[in-house]
N, C-alpha and C. Protein backbone atom coordinates (compact mmCIF):
# COMPACT_ATOMS: atom_id res chain seq x y z
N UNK A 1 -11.72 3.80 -26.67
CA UNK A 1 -10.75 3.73 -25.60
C UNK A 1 -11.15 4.66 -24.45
N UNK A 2 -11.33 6.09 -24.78
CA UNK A 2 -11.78 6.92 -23.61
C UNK A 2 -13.55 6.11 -23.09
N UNK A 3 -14.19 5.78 -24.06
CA UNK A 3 -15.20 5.51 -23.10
C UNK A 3 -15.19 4.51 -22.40
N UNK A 4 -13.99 3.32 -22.82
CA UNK A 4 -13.79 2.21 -21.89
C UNK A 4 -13.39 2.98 -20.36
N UNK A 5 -12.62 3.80 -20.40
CA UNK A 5 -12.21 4.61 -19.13
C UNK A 5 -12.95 5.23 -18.04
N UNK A 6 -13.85 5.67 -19.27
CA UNK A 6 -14.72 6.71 -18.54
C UNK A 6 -16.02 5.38 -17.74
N UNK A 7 -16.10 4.51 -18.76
CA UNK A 7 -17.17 3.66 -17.48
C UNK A 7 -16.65 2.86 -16.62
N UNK A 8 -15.20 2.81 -16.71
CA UNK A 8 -14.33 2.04 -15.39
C UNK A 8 -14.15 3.20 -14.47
N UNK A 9 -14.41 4.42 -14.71
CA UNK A 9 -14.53 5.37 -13.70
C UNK A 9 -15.50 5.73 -12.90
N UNK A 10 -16.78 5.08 -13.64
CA UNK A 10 -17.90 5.09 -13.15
C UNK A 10 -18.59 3.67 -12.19
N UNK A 11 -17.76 2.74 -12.59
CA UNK A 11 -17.76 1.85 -11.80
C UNK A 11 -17.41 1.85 -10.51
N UNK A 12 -16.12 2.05 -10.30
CA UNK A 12 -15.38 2.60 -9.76
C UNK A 12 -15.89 3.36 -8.48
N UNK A 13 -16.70 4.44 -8.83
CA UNK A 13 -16.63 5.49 -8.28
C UNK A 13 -17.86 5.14 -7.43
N UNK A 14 -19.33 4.49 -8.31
CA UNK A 14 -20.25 3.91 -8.11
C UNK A 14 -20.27 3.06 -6.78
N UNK A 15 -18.84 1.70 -6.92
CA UNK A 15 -19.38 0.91 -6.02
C UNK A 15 -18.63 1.12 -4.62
N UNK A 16 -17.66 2.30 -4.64
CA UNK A 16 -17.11 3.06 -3.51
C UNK A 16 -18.24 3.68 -2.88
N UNK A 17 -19.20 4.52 -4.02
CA UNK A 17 -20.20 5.03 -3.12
C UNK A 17 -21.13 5.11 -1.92
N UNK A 18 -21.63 3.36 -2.25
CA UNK A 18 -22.27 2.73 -1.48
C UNK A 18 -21.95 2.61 -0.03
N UNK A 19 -20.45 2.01 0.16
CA UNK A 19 -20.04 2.58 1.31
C UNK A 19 -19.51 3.61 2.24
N UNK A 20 -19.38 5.25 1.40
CA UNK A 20 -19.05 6.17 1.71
C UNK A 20 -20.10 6.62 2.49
N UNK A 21 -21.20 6.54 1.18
CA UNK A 21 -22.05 7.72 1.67
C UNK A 21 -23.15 7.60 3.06
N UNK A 22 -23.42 8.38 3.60
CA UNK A 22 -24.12 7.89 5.16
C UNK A 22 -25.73 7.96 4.90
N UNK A 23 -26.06 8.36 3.90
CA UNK A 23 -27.74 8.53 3.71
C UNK A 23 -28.28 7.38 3.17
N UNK A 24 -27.71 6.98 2.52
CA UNK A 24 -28.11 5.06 2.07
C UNK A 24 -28.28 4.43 2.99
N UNK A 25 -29.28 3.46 2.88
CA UNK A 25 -29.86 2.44 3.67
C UNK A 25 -29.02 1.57 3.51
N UNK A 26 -27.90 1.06 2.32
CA UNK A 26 -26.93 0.20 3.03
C UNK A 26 -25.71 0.52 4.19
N UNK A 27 -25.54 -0.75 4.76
CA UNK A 27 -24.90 -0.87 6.00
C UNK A 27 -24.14 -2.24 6.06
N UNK A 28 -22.76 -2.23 6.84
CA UNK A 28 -22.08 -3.14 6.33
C UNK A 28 -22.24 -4.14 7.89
N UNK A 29 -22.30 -5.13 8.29
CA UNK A 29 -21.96 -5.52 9.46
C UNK A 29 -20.87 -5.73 9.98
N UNK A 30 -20.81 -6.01 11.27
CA UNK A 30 -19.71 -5.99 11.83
C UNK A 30 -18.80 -7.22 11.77
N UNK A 31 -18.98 -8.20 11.09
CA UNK A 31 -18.05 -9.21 10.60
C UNK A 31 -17.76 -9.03 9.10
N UNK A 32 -18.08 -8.31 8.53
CA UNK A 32 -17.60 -7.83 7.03
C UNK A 32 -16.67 -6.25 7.60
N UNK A 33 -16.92 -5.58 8.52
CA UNK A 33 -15.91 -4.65 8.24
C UNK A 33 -15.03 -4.94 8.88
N UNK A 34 -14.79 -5.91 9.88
CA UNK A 34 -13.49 -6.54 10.33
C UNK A 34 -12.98 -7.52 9.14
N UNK A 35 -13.44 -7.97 8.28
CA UNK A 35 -12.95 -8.93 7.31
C UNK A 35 -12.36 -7.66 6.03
N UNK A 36 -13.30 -6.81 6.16
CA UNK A 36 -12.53 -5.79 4.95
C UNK A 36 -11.39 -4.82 5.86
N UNK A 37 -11.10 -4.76 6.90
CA UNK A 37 -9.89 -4.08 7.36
C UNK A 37 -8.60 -4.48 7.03
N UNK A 38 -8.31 -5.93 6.51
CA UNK A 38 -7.74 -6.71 6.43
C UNK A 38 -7.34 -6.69 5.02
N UNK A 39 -8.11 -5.50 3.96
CA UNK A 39 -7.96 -5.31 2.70
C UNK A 39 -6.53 -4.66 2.25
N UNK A 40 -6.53 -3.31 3.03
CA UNK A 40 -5.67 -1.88 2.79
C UNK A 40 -4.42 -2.86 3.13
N UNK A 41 -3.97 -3.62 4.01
CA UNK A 41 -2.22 -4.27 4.51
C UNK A 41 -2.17 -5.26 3.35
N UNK A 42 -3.13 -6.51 2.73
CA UNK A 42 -2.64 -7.04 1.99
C UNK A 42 -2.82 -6.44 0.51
N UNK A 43 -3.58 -5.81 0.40
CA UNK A 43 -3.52 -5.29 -1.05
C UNK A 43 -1.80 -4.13 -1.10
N UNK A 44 -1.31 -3.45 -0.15
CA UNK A 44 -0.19 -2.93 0.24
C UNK A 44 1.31 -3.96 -0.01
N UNK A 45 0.66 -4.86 1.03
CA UNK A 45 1.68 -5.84 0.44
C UNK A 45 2.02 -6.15 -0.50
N UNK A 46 1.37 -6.63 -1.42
CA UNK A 46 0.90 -7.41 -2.42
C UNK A 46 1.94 -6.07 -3.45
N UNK A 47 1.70 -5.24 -3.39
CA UNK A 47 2.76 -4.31 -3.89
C UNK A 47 3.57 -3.91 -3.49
N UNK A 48 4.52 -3.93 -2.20
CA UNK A 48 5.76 -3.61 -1.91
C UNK A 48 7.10 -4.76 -1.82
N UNK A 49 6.44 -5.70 -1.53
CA UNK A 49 7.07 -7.32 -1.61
C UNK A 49 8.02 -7.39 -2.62
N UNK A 50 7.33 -7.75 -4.02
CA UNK A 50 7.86 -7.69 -5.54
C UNK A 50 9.16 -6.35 -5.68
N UNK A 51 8.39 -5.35 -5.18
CA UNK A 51 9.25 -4.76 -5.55
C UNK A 51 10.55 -4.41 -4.45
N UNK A 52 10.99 -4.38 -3.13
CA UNK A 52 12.09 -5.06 -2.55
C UNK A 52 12.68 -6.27 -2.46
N UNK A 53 11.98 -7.45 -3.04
CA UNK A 53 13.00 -8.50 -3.09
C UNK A 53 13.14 -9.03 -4.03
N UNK A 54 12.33 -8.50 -5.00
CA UNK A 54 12.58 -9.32 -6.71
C UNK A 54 13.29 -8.35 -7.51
N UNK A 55 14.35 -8.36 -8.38
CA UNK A 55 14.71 -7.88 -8.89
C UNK A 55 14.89 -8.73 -10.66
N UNK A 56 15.37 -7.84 -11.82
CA UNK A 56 15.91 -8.98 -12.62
C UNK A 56 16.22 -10.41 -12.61
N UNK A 57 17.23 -10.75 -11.80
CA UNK A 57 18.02 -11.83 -11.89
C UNK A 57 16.80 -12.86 -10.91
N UNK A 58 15.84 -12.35 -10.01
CA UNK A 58 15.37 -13.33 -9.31
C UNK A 58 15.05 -12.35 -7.71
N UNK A 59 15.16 -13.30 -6.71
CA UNK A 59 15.09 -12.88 -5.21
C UNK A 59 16.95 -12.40 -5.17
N UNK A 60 16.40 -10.77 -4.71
CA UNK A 60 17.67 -10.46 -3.98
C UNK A 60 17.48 -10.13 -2.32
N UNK A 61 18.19 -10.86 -1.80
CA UNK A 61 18.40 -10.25 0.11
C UNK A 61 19.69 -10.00 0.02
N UNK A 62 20.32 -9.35 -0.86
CA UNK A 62 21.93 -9.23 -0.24
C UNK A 62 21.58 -7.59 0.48
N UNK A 63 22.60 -7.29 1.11
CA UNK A 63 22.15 -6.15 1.65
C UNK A 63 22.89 -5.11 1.13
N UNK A 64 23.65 -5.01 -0.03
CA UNK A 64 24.09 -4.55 -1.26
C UNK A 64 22.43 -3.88 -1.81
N UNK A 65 21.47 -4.44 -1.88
CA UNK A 65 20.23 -3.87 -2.21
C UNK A 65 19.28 -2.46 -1.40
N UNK A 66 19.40 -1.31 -2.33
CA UNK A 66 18.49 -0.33 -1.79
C UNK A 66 17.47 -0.24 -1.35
N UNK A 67 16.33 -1.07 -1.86
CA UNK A 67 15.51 -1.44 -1.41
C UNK A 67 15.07 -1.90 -0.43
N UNK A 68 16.05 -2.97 -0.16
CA UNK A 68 15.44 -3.80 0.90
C UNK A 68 16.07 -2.91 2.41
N UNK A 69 17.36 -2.29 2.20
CA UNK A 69 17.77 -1.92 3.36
C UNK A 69 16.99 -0.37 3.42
N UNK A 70 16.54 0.42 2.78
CA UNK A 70 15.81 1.28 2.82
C UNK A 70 13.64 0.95 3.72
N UNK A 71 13.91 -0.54 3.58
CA UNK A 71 12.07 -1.00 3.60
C UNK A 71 12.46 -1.36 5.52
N UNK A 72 13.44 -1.49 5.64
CA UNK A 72 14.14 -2.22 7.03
C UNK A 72 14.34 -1.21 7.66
N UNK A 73 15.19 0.10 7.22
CA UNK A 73 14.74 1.35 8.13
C UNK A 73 13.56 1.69 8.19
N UNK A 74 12.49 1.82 7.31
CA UNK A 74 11.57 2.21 7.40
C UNK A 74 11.02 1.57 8.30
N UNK A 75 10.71 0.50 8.24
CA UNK A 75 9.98 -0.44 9.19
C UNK A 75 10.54 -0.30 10.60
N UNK A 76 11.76 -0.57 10.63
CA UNK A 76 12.06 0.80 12.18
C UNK A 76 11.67 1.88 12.83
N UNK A 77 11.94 2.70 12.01
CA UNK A 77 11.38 4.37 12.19
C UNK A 77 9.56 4.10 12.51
N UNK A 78 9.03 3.19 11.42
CA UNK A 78 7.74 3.09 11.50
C UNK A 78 7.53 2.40 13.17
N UNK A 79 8.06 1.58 13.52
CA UNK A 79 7.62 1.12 15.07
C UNK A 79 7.88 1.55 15.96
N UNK A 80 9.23 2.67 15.67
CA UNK A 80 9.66 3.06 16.96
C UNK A 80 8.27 4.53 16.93
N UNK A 81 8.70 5.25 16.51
CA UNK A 81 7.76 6.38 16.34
C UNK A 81 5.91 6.69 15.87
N UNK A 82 5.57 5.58 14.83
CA UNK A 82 4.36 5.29 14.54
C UNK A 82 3.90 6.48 13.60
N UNK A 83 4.59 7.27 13.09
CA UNK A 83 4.62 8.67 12.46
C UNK A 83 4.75 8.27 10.82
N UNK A 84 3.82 8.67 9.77
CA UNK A 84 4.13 8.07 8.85
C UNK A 84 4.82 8.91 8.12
N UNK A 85 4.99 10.21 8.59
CA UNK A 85 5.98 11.25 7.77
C UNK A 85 7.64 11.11 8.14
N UNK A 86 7.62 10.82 9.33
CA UNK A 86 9.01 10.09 9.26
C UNK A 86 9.68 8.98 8.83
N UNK A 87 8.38 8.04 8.81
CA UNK A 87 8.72 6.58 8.12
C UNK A 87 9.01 7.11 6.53
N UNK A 88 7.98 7.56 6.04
CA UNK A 88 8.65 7.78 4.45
C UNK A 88 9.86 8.77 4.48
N UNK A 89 9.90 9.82 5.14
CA UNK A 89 11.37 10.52 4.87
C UNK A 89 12.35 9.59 4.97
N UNK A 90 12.68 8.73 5.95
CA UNK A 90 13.88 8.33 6.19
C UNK A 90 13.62 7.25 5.08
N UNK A 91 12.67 6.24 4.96
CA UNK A 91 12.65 5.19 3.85
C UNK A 91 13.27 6.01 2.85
N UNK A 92 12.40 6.80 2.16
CA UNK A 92 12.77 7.59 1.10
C UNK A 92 14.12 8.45 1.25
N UNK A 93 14.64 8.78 1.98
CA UNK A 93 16.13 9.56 2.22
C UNK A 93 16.78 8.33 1.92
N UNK A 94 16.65 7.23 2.79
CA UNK A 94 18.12 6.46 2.99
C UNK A 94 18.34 5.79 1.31
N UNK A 95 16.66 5.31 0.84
CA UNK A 95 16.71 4.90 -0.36
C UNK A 95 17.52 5.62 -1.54
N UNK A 96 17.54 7.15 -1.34
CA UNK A 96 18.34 7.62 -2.03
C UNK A 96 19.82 8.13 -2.08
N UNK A 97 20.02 8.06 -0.97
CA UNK A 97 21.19 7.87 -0.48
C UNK A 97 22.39 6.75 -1.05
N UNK A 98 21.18 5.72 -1.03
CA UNK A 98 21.93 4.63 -1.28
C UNK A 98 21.82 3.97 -3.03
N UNK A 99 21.17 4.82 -3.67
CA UNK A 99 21.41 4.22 -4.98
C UNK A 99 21.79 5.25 -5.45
């Protein structure tokens, strides 16, 4: 079990490398790093979605839900200001506020 870990850490860590490091002769072009910018919002998505509108029973939008009215300030705060320490305080405040 640990060594399954330990070489998914090495994988891992390995094929991050390639594009970190600046002394390697690989290099990414400029239509692959506009196609991978496009990674960090849907892989983001892909995890915040599920968890504001699915609940137990199915899709909730009532606005009885913490979640969703907590993801709706945020997303406010986030456009008006562009500050990501205020976007999570208030997400995270109102969220608790409210459950």
């Amino acid at each position: 079990m640990m060594s399954t870990i330990l070489l998914m850490a090495c994988i891992t860590f390995f094929t991050r490398y390639l594009f970190l490091h600046h002394t390697l002769p690989f290099r990414v072009g400029p239509k692959m790093q506009q196609f991978l910018s496009f990674s960090a919002p849907a892989v983001l998505t892909a995890i915040w979605v599920p968890i504001v509108f699915v609940n137990e029973e199915g899709i909730n939008l009532d606005w009885q839900n913490p979640y969703l009215s907590a993801a709706i300030a945020a997303i406010i705060v986030a456009y008006k200001t562009h500050n990501i320490y205020y976007t999570t305080l208030v997400g995270m405040g109102l969220f608790l506020i409210l459950n």
